[in-house]
C-alpha atoms as a PDB file:
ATOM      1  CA  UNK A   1     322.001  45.782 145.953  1.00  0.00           C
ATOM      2  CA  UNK A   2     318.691  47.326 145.973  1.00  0.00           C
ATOM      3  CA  UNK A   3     316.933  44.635 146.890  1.00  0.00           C
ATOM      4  CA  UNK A   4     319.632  43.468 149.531  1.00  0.00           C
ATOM      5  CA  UNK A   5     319.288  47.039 151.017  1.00  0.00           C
ATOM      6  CA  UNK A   6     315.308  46.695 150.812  1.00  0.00           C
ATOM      7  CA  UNK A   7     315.232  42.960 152.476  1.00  0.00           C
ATOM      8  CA  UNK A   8     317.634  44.677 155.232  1.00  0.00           C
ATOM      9  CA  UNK A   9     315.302  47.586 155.981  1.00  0.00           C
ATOM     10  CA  UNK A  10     312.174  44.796 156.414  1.00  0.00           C
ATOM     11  CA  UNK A  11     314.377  43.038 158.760  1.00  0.00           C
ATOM     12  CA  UNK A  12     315.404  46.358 160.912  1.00  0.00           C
ATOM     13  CA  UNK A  13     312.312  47.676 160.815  1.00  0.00           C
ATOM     14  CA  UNK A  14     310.563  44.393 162.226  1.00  0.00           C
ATOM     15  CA  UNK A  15     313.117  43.549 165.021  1.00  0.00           C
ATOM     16  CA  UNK A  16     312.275  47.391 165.954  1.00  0.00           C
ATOM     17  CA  UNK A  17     308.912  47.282 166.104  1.00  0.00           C
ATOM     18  CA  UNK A  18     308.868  43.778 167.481  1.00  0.00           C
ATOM     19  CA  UNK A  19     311.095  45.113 170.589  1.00  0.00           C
ATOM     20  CA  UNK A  20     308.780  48.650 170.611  1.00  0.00           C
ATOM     21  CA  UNK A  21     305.990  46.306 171.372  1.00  0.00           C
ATOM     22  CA  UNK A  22     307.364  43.391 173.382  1.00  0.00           C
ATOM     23  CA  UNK A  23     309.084  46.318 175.623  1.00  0.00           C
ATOM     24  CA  UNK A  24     305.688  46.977 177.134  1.00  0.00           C
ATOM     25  CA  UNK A  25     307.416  48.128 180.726  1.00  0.00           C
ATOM     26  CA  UNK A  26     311.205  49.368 181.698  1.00  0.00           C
ATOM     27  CA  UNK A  27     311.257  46.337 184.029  1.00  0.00           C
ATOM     28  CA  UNK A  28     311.499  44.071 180.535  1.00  0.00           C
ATOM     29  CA  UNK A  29     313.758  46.962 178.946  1.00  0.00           C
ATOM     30  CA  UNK A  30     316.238  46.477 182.233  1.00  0.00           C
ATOM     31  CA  UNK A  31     316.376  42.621 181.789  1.00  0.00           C
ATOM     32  CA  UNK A  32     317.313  43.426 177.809  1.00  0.00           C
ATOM     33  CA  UNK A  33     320.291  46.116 178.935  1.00  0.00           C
ATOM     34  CA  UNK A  34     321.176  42.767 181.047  1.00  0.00           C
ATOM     35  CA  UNK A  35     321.517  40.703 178.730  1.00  0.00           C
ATOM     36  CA  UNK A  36     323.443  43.456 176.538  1.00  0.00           C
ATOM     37  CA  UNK A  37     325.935  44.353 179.309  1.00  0.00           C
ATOM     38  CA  UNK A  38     326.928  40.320 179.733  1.00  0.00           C
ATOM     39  CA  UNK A  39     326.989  40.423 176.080  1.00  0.00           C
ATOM     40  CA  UNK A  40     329.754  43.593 176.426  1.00  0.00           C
ATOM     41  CA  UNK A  41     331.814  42.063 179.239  1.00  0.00           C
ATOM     42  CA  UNK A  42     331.857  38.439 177.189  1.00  0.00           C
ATOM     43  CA  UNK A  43     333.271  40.719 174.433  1.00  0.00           C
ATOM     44  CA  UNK A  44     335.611  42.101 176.351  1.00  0.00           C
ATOM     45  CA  UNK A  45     336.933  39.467 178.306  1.00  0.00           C
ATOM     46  CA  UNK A  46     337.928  37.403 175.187  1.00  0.00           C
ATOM     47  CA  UNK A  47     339.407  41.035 173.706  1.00  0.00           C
ATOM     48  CA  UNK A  48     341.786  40.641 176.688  1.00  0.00           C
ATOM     49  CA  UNK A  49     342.392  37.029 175.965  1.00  0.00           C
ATOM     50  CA  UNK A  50     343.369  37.837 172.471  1.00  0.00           C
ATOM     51  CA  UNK A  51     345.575  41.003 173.174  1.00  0.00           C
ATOM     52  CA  UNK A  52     347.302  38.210 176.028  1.00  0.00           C
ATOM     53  CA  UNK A  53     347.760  36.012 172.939  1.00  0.00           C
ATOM     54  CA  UNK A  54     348.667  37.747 170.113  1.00  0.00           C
ATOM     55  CA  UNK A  55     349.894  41.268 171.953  1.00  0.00           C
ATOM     56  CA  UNK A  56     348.585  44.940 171.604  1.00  0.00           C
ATOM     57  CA  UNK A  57     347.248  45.022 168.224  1.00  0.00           C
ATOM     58  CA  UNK A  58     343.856  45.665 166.777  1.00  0.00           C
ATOM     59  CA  UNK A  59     341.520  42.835 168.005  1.00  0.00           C
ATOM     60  CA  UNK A  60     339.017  41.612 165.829  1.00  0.00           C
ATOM     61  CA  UNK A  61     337.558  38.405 167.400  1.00  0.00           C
ATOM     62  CA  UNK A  62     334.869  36.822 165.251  1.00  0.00           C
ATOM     63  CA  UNK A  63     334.271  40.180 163.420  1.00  0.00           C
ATOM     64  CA  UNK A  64     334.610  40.906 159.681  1.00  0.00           C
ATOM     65  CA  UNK A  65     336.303  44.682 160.967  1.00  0.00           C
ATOM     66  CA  UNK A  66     337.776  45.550 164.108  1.00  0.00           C
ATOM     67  CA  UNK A  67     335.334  48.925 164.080  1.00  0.00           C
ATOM     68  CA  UNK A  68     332.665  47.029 164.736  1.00  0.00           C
ATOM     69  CA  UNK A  69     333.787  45.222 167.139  1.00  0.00           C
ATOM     70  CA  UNK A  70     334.362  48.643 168.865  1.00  0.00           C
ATOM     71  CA  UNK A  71     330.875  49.921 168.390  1.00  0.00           C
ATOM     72  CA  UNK A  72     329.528  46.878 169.496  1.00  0.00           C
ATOM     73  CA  UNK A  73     330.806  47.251 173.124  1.00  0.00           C
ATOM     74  CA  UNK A  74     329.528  50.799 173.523  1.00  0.00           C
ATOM     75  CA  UNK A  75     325.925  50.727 173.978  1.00  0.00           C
ATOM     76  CA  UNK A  76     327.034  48.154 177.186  1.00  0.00           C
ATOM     77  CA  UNK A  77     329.503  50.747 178.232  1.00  0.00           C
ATOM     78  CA  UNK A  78     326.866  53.048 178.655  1.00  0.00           C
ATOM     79  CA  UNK A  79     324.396  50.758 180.360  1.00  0.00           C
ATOM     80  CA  UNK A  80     327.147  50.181 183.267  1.00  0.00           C
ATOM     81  CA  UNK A  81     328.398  53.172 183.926  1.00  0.00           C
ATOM     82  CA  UNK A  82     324.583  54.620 184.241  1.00  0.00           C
ATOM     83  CA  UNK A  83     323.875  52.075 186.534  1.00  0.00           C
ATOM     84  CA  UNK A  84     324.110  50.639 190.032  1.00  0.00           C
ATOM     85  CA  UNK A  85     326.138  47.411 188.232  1.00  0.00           C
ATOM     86  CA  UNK A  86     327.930  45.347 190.920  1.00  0.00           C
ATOM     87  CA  UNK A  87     331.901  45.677 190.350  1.00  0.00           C
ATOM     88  CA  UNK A  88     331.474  48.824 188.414  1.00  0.00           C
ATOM     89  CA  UNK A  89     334.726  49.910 188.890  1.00  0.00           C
ATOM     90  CA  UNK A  90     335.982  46.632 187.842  1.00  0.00           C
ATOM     91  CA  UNK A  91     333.790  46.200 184.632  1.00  0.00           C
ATOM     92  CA  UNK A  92     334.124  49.772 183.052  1.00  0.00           C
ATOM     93  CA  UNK A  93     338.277  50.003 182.928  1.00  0.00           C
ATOM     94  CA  UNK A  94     337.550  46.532 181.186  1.00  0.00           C
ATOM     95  CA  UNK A  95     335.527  47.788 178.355  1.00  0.00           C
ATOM     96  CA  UNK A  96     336.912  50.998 177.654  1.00  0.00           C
ATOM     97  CA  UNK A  97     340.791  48.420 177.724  1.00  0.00           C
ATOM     98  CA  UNK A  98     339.276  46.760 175.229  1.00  0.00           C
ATOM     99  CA  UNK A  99     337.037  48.945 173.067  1.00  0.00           C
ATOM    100  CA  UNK A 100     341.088  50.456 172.680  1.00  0.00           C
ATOM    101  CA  UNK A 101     342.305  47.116 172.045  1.00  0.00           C
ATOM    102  CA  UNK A 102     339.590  47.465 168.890  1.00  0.00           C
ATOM    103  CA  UNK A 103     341.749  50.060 167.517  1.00  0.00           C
ATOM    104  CA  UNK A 104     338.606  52.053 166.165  1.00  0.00           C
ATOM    105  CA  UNK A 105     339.195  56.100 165.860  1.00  0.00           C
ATOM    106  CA  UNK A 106     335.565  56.556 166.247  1.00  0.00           C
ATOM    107  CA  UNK A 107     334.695  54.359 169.098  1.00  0.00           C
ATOM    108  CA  UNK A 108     337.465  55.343 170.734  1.00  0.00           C
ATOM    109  CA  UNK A 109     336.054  59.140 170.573  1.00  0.00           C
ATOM    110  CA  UNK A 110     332.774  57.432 171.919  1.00  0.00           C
ATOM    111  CA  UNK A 111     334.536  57.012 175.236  1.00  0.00           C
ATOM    112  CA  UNK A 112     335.695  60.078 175.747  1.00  0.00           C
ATOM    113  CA  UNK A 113     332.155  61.412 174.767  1.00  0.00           C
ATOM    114  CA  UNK A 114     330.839  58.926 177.581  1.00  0.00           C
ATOM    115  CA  UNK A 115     332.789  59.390 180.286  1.00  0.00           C
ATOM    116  CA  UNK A 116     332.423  63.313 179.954  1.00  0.00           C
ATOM    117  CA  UNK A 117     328.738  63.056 179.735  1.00  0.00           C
ATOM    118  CA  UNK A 118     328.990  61.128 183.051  1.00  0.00           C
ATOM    119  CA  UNK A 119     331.202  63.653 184.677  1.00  0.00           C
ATOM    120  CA  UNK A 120     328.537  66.160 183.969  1.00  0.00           C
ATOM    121  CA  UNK A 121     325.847  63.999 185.111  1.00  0.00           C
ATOM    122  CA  UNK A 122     327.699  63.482 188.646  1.00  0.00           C
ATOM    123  CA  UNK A 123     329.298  66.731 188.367  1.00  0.00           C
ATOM    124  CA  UNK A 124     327.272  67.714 192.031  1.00  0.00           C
ATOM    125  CA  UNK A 125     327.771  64.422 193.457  1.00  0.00           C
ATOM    126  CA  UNK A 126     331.672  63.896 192.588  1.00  0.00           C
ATOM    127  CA  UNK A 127     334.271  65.203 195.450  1.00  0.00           C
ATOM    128  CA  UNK A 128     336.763  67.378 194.023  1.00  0.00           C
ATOM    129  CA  UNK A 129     339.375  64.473 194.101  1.00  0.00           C
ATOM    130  CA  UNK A 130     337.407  62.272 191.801  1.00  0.00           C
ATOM    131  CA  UNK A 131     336.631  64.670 189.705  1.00  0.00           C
ATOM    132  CA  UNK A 132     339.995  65.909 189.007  1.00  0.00           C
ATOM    133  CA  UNK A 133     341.333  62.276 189.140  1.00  0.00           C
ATOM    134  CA  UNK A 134     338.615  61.683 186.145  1.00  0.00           C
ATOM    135  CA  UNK A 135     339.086  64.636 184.052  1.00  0.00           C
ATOM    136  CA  UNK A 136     342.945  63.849 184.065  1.00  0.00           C
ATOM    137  CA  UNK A 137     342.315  60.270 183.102  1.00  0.00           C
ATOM    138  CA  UNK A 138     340.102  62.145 180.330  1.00  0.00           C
ATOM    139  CA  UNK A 139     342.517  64.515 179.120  1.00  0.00           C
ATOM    140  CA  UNK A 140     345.799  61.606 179.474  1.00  0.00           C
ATOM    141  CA  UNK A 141     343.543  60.027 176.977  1.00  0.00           C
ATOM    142  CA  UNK A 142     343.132  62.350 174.565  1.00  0.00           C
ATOM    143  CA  UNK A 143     347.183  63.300 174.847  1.00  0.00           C
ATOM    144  CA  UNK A 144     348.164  59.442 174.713  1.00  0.00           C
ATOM    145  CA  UNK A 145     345.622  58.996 171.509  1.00  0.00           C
ATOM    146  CA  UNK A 146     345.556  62.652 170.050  1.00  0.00           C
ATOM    147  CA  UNK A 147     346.736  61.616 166.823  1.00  0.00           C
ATOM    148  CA  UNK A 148     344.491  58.179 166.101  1.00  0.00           C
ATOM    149  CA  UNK A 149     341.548  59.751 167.969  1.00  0.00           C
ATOM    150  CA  UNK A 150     341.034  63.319 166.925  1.00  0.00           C
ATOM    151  CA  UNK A 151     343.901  64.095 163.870  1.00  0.00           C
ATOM    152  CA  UNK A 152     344.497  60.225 162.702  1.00  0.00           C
ATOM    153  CA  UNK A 153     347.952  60.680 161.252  1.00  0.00           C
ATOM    154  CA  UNK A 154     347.238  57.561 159.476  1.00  0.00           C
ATOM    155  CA  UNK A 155     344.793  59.328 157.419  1.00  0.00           C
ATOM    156  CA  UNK A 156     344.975  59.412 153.584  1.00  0.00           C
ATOM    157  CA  UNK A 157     342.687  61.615 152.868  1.00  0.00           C
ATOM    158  CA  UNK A 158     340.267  59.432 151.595  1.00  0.00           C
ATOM    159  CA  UNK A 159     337.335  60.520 153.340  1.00  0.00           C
ATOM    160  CA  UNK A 160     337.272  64.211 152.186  1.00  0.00           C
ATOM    161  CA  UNK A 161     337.033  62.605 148.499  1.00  0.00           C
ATOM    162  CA  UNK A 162     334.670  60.612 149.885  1.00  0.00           C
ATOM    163  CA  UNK A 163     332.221  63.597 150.843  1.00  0.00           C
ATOM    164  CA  UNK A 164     333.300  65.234 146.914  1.00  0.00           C
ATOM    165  CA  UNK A 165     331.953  62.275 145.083  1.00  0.00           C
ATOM    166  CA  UNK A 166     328.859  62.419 147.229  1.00  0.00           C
ATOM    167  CA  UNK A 167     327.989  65.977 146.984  1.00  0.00           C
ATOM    168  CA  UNK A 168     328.465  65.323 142.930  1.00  0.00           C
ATOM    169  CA  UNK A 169     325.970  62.631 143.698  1.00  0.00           C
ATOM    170  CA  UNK A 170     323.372  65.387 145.517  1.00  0.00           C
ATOM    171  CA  UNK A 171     323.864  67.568 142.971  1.00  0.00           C
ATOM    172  CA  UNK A 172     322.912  65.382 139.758  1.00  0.00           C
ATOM    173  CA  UNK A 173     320.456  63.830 142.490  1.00  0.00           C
ATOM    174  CA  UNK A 174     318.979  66.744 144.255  1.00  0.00           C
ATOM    175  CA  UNK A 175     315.173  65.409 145.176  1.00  0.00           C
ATOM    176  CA  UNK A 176     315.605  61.164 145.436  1.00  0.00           C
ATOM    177  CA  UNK A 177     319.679  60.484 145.165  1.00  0.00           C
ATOM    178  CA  UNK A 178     321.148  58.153 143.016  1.00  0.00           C
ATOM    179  CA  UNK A 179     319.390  55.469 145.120  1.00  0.00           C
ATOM    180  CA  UNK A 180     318.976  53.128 148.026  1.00  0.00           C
ATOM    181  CA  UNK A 181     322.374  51.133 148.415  1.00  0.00           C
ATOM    182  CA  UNK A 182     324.131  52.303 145.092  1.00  0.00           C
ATOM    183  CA  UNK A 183     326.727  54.935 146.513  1.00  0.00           C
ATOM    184  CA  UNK A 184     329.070  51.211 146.797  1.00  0.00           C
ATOM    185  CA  UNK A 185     328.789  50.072 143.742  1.00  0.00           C
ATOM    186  CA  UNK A 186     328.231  53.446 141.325  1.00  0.00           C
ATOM    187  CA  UNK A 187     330.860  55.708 143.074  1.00  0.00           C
ATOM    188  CA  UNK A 188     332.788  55.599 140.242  1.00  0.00           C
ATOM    189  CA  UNK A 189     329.944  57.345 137.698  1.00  0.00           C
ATOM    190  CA  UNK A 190     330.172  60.743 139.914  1.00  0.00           C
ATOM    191  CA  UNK A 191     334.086  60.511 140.032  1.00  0.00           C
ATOM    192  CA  UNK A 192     334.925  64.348 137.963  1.00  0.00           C
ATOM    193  CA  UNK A 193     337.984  65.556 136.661  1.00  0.00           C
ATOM    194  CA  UNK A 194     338.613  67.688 139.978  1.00  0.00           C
ATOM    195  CA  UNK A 195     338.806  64.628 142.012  1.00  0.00           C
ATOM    196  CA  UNK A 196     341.425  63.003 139.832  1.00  0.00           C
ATOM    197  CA  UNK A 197     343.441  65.728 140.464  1.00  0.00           C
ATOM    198  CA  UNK A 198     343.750  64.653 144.025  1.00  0.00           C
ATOM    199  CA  UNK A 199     345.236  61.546 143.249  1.00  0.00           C
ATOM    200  CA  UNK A 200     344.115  59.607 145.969  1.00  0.00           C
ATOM    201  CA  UNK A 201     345.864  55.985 145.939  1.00  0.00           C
ATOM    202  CA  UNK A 202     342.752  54.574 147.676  1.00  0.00           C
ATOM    203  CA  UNK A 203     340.206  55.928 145.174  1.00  0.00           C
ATOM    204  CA  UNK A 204     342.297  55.463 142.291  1.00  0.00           C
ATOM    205  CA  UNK A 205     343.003  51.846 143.419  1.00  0.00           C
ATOM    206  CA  UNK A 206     338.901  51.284 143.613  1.00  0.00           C
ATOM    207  CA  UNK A 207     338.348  52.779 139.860  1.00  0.00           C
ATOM    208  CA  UNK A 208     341.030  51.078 138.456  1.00  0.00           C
ATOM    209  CA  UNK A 209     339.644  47.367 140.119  1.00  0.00           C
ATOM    210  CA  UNK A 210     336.098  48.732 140.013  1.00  0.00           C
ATOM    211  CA  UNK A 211     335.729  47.869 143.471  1.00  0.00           C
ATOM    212  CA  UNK A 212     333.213  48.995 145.971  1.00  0.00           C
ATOM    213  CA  UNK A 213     334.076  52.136 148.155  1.00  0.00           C
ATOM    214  CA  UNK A 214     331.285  52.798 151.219  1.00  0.00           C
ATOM    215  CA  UNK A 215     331.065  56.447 152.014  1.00  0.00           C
ATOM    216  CA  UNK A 216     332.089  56.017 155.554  1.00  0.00           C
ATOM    217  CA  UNK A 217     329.576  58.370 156.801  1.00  0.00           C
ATOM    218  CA  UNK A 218     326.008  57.925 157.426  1.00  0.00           C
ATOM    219  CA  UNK A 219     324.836  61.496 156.880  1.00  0.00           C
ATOM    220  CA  UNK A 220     326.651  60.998 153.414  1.00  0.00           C
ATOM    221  CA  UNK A 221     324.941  58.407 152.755  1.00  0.00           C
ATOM    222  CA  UNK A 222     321.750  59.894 153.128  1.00  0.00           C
ATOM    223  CA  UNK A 223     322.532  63.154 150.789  1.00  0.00           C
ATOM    224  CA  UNK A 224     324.003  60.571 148.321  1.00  0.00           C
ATOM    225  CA  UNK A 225     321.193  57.899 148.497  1.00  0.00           C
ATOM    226  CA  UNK A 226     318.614  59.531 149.564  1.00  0.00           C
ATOM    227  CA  UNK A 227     318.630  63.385 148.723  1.00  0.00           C
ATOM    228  CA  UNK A 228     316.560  65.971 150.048  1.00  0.00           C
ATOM    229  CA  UNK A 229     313.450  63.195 150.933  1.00  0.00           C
ATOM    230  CA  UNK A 230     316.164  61.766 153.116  1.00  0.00           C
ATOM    231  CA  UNK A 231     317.485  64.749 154.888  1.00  0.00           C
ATOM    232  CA  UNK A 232     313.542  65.906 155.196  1.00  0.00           C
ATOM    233  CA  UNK A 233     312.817  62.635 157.314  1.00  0.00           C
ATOM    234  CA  UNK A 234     315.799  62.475 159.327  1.00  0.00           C
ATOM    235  CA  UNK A 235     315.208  66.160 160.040  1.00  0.00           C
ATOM    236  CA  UNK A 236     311.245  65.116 161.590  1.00  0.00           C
ATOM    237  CA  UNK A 237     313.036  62.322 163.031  1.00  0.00           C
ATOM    238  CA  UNK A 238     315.242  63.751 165.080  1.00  0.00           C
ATOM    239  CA  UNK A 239     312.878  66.408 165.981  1.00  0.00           C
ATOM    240  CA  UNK A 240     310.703  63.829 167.235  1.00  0.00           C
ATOM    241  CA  UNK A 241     313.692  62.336 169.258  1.00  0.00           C
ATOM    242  CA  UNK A 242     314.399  65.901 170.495  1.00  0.00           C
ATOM    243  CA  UNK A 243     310.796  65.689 172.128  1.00  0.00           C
ATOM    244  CA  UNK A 244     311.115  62.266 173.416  1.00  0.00           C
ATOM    245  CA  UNK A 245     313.999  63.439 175.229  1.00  0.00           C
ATOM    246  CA  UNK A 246     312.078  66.837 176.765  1.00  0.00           C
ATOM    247  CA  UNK A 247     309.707  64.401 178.369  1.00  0.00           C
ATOM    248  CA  UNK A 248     311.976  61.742 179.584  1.00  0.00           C
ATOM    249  CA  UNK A 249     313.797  64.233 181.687  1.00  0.00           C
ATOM    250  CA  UNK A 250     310.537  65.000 183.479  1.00  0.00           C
ATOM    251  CA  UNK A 251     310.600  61.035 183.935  1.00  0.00           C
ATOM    252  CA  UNK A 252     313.942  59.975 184.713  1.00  0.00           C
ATOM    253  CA  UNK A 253     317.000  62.312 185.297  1.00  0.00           C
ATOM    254  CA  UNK A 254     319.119  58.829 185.029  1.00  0.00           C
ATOM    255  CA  UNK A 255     317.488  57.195 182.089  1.00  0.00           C
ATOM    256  CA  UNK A 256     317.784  60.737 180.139  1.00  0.00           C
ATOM    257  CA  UNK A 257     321.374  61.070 180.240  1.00  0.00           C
ATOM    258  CA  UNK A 258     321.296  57.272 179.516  1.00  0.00           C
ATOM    259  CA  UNK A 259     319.611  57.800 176.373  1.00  0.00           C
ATOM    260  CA  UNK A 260     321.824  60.726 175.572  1.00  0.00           C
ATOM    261  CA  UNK A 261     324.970  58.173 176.379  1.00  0.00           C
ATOM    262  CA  UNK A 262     323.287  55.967 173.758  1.00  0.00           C
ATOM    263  CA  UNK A 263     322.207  57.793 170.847  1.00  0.00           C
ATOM    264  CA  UNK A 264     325.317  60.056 171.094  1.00  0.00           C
ATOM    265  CA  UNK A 265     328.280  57.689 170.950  1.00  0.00           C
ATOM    266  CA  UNK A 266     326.445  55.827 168.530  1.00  0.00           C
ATOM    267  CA  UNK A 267     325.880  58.966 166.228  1.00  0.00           C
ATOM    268  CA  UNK A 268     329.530  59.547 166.839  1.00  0.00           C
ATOM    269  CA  UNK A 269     330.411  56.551 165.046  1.00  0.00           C
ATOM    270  CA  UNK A 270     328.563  57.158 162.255  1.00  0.00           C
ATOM    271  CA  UNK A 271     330.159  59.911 161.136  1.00  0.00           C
ATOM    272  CA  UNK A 272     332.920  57.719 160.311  1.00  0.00           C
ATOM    273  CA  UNK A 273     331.389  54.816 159.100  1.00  0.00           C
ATOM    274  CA  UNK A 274     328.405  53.460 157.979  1.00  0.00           C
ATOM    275  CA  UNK A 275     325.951  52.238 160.303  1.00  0.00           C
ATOM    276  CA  UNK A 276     322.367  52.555 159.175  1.00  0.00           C
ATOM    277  CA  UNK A 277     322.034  48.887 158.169  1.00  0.00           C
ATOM    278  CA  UNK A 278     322.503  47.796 161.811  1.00  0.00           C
ATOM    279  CA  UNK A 279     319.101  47.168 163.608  1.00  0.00           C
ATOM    280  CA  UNK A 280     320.923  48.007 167.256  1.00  0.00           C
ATOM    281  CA  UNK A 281     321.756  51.729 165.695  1.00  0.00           C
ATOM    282  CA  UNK A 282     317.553  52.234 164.995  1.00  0.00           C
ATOM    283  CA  UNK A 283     316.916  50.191 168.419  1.00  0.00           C
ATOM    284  CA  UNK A 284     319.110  52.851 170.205  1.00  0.00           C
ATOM    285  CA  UNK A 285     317.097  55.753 168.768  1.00  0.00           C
ATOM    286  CA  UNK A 286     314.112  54.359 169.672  1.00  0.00           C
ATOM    287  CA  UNK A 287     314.931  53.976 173.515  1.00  0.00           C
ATOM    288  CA  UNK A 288     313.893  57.066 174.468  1.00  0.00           C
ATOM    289  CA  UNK A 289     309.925  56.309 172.713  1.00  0.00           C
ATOM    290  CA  UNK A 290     309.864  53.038 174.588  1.00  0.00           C
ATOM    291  CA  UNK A 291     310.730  54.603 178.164  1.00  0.00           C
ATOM    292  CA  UNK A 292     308.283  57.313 177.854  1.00  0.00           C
ATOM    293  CA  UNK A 293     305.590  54.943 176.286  1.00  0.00           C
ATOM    294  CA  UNK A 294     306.365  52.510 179.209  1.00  0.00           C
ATOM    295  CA  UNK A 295     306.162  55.658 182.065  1.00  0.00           C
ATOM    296  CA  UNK A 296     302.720  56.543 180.442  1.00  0.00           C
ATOM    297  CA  UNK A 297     300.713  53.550 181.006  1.00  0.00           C
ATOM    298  CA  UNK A 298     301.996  53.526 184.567  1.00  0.00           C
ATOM    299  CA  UNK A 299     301.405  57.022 185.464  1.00  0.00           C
END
């Protein structure tokens, strides 16, 4: 696993800087959100077709877990509704139907996160009528969904032993963690006496096939993994990103909240599950660099 995780940070890490370089003006970053938002409504069009097939279910498509296929529509979710897209009103009702149809708690929370963030950024532009016909499709949402979105009554409890095992991990790992790409398969070393006492039929069910278990949480996986030189780096990262953001807002009102849209519905999602091997998660983060990079030389 190391070297599967080490061969999949090469690979991120070139496709980033291959895009941070070829993105040399926003006119060539516009043509990419293009292609990603007929990507998105491809996605969701076929979502439709399968929910017409099969009925209201959780739609997986080609993907190996419906979640997935949720986070995968939200980056073009963001790019129309922050933009002057033709049939906008048309095309956003059709991904957020089918980022639902996906079934995924955290993408699903993405929305709502979304569509706030544009209510704010319209919130002098909106008549009172939208508004209020927006923040009641907002809150219907979040009544309709309360349980799978915010309290999940389907949930088991496994994440919460999830975060134990890794904070046993931090703790006999403090500076390094147990490793790049281990928490899967070695789980079961930093399993105590405490957490068999919860009795989780997921965990117990892993141990007793010694199968994998992801943490299901991408800040977890850094304190497990990673330790403190993990938590140090994402720290200067996103102080860096905090920056990038400062001076984009001098730039671009629009491409700001944007880039907020972005890198916050995709940092929602990782708080549920694990993300960090994707190269479109580090591409996202790295939006704001490339827009202010790209303003610079034409200033």
């Amino acid at each position: 696993y190391y070297i599967h995780y080490v061969r999949n940070f090469v690979f991120v890490a070139s496709i980033v800087a291959y895009l941070y370089f070829v993105l040399d003006s926003n006119d060539k970053l516009e043509e990419l959100f293009k292609l990603i938002v007929a990507i998105t409504i491809l996605l969701a069009v076929f979502i439709v077709v399968e929910v017409l097939q099969i009925g209201w279910g959780r739609s997986w498509l080609f993907y190996s877990n419906p979640n997935y296929l949720g986070y995968a529509l939200l980056p073009g979710l963001v790019l129309v509704i922050f933009s002057k897209q033709n049939y906008k009103q048309l095309i956003v009702p059709l991904i957020i139907f089918s980022i639902f149809a996906t079934g995924s708690r955290a993408a699903e929370l993405s929305v709502v996160f979304i569509v706030l963030l544009f209510i704010f950024f319209n919130i002098k532009q909106l008549n009172k009528s939208y508004l209020a016909v927006s923040l009641l499709i907002v809150i219907s949402t979040l009544i309709l969904f309360f349980d799978k979105i915010v309290t999940n009554q389907d949930f088991n409890g496994t994440r919460g032993v999830l975060a134990k095992i890794s904070l046993n991990v931090f703790n006999e790992h403090p500076i390094n963690g147990m490793g790049y790409g281990q928490f899967r398969k070695s789980f079961s070393r930093y399993v105590d006496e405490d957490i068999r006492k919860i009795g989780n039929i997921e965990i117990e069910k892993a141990l007793a096939e010694n199968a994998e278990k992801m943490t299901h949480n991408d800040f977890l996986t850094i304190v497990a993994e990673l330790g403190l030189i993990g938590l140090v780096f994402v720290i200067f990262l996103f102080y860096k990103l905090y920056g990038e953001l400062k001076k984009l807002l001098l730039h671009s009102r629009n491409n700001y909240f944007l880039s907020i849209g972005l890198i916050g519905s995709s940092l929602i999602f990782s708080l549920f599950h694990n993300n960090l091997t994707s190269f479109v998660f580090w591409f996202i983060l790295f939006v704001p660099f490339i827009m202010n990079r790209n303003y610079e030389k034409t200033s």
